[in-house]
C-alpha atoms as a PDB file:
ATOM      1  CA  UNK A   1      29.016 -15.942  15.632  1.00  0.00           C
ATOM      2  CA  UNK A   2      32.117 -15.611  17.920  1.00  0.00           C
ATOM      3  CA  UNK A   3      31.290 -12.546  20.008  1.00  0.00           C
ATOM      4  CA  UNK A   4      28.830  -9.689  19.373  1.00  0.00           C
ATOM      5  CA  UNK A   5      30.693  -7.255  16.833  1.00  0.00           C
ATOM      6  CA  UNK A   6      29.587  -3.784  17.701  1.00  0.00           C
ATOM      7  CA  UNK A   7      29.945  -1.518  14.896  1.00  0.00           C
ATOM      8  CA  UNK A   8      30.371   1.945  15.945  1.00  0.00           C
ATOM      9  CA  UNK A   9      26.561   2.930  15.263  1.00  0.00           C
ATOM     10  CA  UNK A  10      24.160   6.082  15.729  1.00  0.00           C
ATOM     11  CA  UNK A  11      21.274   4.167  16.694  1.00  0.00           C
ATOM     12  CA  UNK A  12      22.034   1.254  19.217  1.00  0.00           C
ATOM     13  CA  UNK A  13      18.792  -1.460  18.974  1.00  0.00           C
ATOM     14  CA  UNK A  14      18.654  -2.376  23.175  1.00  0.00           C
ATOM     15  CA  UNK A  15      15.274  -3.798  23.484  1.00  0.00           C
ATOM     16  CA  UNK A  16      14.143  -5.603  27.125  1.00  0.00           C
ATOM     17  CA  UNK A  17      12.685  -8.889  27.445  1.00  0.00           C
ATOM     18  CA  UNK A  18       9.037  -7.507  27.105  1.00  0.00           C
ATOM     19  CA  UNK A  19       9.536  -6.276  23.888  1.00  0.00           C
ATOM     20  CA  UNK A  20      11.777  -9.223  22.406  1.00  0.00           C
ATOM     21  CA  UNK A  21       8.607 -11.697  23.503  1.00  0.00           C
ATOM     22  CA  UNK A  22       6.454  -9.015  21.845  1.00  0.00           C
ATOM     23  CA  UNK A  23       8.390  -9.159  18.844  1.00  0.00           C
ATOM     24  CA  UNK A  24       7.980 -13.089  18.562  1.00  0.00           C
ATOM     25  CA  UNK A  25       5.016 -13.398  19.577  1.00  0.00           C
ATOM     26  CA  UNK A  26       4.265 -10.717  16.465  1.00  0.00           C
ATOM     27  CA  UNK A  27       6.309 -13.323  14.205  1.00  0.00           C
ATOM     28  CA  UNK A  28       4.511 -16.722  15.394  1.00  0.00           C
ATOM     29  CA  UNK A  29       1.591 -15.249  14.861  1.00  0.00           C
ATOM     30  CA  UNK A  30       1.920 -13.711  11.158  1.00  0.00           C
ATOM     31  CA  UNK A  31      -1.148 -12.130  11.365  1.00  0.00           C
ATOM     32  CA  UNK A  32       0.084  -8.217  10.924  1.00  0.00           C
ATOM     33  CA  UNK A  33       1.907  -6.696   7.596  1.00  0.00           C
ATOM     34  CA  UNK A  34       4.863  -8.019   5.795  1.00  0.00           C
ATOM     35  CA  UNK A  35       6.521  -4.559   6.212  1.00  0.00           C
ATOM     36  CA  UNK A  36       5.643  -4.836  10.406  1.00  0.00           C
ATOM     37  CA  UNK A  37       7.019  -8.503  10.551  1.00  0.00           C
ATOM     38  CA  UNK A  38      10.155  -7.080   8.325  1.00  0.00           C
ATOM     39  CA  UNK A  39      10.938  -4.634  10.965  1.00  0.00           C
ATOM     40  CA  UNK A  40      10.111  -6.789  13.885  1.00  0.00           C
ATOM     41  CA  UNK A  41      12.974  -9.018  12.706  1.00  0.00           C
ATOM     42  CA  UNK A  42      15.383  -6.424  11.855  1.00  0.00           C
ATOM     43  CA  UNK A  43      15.179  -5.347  15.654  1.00  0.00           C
ATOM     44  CA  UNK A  44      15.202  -9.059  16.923  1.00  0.00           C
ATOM     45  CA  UNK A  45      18.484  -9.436  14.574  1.00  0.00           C
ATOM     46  CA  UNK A  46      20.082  -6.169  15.866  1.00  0.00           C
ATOM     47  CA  UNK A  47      19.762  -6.102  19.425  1.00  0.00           C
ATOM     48  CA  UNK A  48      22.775  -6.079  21.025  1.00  0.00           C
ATOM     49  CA  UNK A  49      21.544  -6.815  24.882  1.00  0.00           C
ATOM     50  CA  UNK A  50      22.520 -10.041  26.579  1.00  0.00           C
ATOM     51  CA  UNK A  51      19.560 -11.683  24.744  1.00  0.00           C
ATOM     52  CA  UNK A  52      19.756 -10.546  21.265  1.00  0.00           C
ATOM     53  CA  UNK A  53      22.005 -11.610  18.138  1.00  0.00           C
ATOM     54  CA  UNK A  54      23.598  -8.459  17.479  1.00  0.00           C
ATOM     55  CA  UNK A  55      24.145  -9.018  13.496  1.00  0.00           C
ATOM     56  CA  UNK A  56      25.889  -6.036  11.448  1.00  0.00           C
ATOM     57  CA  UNK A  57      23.352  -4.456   9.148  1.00  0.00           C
ATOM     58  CA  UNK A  58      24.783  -6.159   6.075  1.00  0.00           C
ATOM     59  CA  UNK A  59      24.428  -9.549   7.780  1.00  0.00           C
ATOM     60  CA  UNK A  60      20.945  -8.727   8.225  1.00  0.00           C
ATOM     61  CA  UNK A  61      19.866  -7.121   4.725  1.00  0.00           C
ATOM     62  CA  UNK A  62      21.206 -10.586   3.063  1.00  0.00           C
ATOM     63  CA  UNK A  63      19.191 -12.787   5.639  1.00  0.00           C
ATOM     64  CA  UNK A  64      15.877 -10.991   5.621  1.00  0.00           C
ATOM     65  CA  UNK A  65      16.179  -9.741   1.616  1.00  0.00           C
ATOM     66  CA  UNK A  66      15.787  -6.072   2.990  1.00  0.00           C
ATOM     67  CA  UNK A  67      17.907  -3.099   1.987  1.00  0.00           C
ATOM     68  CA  UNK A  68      20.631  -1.603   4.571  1.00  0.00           C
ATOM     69  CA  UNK A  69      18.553   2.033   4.216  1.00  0.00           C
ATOM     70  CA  UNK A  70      15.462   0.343   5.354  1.00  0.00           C
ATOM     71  CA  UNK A  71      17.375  -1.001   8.213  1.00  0.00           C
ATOM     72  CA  UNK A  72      18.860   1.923   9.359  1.00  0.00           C
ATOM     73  CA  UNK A  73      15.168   4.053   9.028  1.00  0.00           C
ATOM     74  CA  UNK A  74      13.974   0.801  11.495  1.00  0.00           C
ATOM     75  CA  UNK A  75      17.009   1.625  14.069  1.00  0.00           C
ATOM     76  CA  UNK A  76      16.388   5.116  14.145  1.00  0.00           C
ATOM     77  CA  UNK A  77      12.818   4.776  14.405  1.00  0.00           C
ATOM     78  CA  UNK A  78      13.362   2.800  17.521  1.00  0.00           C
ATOM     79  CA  UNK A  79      15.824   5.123  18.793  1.00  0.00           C
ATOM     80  CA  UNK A  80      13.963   8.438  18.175  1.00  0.00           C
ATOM     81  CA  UNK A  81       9.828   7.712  18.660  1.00  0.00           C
ATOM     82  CA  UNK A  82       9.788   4.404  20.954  1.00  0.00           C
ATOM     83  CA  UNK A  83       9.149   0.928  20.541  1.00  0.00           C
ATOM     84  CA  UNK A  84       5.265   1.420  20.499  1.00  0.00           C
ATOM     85  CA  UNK A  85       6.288   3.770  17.225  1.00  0.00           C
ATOM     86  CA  UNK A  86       7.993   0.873  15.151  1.00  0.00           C
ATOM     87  CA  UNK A  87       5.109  -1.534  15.406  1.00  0.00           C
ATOM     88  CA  UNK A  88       2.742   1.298  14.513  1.00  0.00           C
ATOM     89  CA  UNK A  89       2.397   2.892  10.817  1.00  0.00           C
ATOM     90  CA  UNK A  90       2.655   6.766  10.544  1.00  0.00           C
ATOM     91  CA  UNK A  91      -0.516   8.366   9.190  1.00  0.00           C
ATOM     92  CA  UNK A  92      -0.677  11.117   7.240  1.00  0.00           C
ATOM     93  CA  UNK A  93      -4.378  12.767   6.293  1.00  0.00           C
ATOM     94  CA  UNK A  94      -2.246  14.252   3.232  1.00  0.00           C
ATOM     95  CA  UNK A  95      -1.982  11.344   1.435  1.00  0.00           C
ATOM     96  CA  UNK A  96      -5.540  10.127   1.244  1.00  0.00           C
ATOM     97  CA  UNK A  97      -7.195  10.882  -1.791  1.00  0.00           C
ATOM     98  CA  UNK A  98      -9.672  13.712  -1.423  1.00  0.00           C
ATOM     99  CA  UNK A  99     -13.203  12.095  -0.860  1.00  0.00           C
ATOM    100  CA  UNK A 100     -15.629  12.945  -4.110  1.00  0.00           C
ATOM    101  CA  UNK A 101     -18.926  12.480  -3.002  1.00  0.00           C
ATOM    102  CA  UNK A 102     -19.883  13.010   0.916  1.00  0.00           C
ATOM    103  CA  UNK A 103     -22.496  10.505   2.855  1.00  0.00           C
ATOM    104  CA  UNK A 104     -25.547  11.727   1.402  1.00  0.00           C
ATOM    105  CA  UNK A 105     -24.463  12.062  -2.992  1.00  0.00           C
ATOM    106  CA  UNK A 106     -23.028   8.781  -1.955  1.00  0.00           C
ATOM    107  CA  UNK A 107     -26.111   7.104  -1.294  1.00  0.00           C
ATOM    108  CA  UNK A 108     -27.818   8.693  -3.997  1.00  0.00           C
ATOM    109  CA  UNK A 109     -25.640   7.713  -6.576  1.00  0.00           C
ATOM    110  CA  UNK A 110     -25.920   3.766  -5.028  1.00  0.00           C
ATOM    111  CA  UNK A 111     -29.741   4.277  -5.288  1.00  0.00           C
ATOM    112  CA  UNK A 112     -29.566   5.489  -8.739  1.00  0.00           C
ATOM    113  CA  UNK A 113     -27.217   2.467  -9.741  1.00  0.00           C
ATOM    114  CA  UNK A 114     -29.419  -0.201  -8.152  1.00  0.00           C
ATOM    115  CA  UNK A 115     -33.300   1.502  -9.301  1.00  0.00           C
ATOM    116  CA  UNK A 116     -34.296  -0.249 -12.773  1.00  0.00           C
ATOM    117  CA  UNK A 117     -33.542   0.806 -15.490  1.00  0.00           C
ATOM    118  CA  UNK A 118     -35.156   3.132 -17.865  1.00  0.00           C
ATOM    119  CA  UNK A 119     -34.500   2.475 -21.774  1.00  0.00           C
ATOM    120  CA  UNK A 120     -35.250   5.338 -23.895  1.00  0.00           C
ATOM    121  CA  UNK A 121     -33.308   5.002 -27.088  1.00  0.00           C
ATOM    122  CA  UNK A 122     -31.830   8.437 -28.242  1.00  0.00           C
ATOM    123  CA  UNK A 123     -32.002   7.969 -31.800  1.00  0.00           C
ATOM    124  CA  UNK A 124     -34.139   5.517 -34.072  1.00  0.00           C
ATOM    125  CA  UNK A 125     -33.041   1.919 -34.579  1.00  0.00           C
ATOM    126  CA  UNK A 126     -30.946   2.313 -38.293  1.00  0.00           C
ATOM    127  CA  UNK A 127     -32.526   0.794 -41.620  1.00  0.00           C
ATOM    128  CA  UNK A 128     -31.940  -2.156 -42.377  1.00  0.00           C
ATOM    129  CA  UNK A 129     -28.200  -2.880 -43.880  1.00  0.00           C
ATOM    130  CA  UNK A 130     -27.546   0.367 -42.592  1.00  0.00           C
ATOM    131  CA  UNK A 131     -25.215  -0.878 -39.417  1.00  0.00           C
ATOM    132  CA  UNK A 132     -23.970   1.785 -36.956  1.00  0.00           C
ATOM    133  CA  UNK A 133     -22.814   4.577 -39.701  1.00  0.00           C
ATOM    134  CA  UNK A 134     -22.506   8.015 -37.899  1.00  0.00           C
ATOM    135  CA  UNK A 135     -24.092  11.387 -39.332  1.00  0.00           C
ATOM    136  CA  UNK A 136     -20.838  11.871 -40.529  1.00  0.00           C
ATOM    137  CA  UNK A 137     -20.884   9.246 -43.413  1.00  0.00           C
ATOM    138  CA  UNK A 138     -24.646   9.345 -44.057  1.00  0.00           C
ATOM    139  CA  UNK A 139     -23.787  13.091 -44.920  1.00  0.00           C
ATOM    140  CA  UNK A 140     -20.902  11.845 -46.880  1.00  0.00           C
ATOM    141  CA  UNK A 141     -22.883   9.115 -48.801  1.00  0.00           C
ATOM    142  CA  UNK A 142     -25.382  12.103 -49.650  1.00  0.00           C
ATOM    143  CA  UNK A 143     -22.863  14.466 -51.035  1.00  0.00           C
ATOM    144  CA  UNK A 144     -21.308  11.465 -53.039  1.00  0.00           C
ATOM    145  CA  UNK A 145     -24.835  10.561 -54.822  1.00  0.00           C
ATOM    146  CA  UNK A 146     -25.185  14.066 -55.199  1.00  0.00           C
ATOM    147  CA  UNK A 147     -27.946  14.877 -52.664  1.00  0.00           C
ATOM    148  CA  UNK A 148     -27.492  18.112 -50.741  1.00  0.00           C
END
């Protein structure tokens, strides 16, 4: 590239030496979420200091297959809440699903699920060449042979 081209941007990605070997030693390693390593490369690409690349955000959605909006989200991020607050995922205790059963119906039910089991069959076994026909069409077999 001949010459860092600074677009005229909101969010400017400066990041120090620390954090650029942070950020590759985060890469080499692999170990963390896709979405983490995405990010971690979108700020390596974008840093405009004396040791990063500086690439415009187009440059960078067609190298890392990443949309321009979730480019500019990772710039701001930086900007707004920190570096510590890009390589961390936001929880929020609204989106968990609502736990059903607390500690103690929980081990119940597991206890219940691993105890033997007890057959008791509900109805009698059907006659024979009967098959599984419901109430329904035994009553309508009656009514057909004229049985009430």
């Amino acid at each position: 590239m001949a010459g860092k081209e600074i677009a005229v941007k909101k969010y400017v990605v400066r990041l120090t030496a620390e954090e650029r070997a942070q950020l590759d030693e985060l890469i080499s390693k692999g170990k963390r979420s896709a979405q983490l390593l995405t990010k971690a490369r979108i700020l390596l690409k974008a840093d405009v200091s004396d040791a990063g690349e500086g690439w415009s955000d187009s440059q960078i959605a067609v190298a890392l297959d990443t949309s321009i909006a979730n480019i500019e989200r990772t710039r701001r991020h930086l900007v707004e809440e920190g570096f510590e607050a890009v390589l961390t995922r936001k929880y929020n205790p609204n989106s968990a699903r609502p736990r059903i059963f607390d500690g103690a119906a929980e081990a119940k039910l597991i206890a219940l699920t691993l105890s033997p089991a007890r057959f008791r069959p509900l109805e009698p076994a059907p006659a024979r060449g009967e098959g599984r026909r419901t109430a329904h069409c035994r009553a309508r077999q009656r009514t057909r042979s004229g049985e009430r």
